[in-house]
Protein backbone atom coordinates (compact mmCIF):
# COMPACT_ATOMS: atom_id res chain seq x y z
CA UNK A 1 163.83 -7.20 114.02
CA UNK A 2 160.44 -5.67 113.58
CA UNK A 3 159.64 -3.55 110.82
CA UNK A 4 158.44 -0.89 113.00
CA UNK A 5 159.33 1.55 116.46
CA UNK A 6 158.21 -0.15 119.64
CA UNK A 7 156.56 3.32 120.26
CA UNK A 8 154.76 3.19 116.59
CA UNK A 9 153.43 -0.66 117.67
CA UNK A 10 152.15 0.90 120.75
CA UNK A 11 150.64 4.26 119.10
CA UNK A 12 148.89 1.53 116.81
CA UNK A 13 147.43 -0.38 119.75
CA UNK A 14 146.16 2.29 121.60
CA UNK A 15 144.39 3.45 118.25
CA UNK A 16 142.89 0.44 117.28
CA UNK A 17 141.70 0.31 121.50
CA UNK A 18 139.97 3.61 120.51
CA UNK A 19 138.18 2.95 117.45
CA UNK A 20 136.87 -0.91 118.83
CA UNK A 21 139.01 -3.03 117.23
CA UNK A 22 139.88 -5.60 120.22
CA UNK A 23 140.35 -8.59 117.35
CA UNK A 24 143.82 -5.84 116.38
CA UNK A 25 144.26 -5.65 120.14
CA UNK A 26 143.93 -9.45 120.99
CA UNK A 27 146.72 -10.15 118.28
CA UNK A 28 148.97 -7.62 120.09
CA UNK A 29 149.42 -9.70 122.92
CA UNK A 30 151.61 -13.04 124.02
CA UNK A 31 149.00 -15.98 125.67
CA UNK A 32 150.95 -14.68 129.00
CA UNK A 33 149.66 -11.32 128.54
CA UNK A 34 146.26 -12.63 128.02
CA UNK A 35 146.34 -14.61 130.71
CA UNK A 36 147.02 -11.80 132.81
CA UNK A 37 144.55 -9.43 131.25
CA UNK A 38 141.83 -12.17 131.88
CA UNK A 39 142.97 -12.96 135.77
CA UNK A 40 142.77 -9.41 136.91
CA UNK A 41 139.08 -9.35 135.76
CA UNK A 42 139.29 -7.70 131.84
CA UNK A 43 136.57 -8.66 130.03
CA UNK A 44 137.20 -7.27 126.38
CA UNK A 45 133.68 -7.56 125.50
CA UNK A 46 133.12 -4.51 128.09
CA UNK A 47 135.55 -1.81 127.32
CA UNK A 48 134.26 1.46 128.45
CA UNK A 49 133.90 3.96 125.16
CA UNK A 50 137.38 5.50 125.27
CA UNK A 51 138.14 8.84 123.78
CA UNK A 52 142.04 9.62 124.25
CA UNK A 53 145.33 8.04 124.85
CA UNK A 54 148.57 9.63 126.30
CA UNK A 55 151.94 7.98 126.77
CA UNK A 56 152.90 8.81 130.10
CA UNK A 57 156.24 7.21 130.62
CA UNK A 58 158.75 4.74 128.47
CA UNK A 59 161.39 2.75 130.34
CA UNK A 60 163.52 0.11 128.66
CA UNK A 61 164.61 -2.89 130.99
CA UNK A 62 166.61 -5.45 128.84
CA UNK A 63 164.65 -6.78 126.29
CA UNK A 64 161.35 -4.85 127.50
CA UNK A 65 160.09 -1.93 126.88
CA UNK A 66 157.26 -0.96 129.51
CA UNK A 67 154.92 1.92 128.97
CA UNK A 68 152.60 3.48 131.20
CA UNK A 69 149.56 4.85 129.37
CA UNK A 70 146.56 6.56 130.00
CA UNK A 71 143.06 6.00 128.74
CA UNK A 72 140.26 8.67 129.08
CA UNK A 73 136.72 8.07 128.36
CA UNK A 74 133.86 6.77 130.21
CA UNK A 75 135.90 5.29 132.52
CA UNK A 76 139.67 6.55 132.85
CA UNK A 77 142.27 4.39 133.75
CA UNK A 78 145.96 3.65 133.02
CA UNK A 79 148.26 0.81 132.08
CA UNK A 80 151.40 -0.46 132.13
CA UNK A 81 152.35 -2.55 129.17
CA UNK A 82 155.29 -4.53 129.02
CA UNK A 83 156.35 -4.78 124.93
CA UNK A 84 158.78 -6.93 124.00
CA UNK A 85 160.14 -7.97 119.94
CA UNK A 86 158.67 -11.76 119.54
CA UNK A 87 159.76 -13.83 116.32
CA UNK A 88 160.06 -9.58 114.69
CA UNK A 89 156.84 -8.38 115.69
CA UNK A 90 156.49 -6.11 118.65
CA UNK A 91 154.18 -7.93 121.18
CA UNK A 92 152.72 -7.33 124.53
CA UNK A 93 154.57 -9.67 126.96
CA UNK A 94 152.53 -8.12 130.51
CA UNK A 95 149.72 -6.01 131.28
CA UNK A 96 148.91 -4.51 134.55
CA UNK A 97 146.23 -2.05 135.55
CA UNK A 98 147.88 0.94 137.38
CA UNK A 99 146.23 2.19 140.37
């Protein structure tokens, strides 16, 4: 069981999206979420400047927790993140770009 909320893990994400710190971001998330991030076309490397976050909606379905969240800043956009408890630590298991 992790130590913290599944809606503190993703408060904490978001954050360290803000601020830069993709090597905090990278660790958030499974080699299937990474995977996924990299086939639709992220490149990490060129993250617009983001200024905001807002958690839009929280469903739970099973063992998943999926949370649609928007970004503001140079470029807005929103995700949905699929979280899910791995070996106790709360880990993005899917990532999908919301249209």
């Amino acid at each position: 069981m992790p130590e913290i909320t599944v809606e503190e893990a993703v408060k904490q994400n978001c954050q360290a999206l803000l601020i830069g710190d993709l090597m905090r971001v990278m660790n958030d998330l499974t080699p299937e979420a990474m995977a996924q991030l990299m086939q639709g076309g992220g490149n990490m490397g060129a993250m617009p400047a983001l200024t905001s976050f807002d958690i839009q909606s929280h469903e739970q379905q099973g063992d998943d927790h999926i949370f649609k969240i928007k970004f503001q800043g140079d470029q807005d956009f929103t995700a949905l993140a699929t979280w899910r408890d791995v070996g106790g630590q709360w880990k993005i298991a899917g990532l999908a770009m919301d249209q």
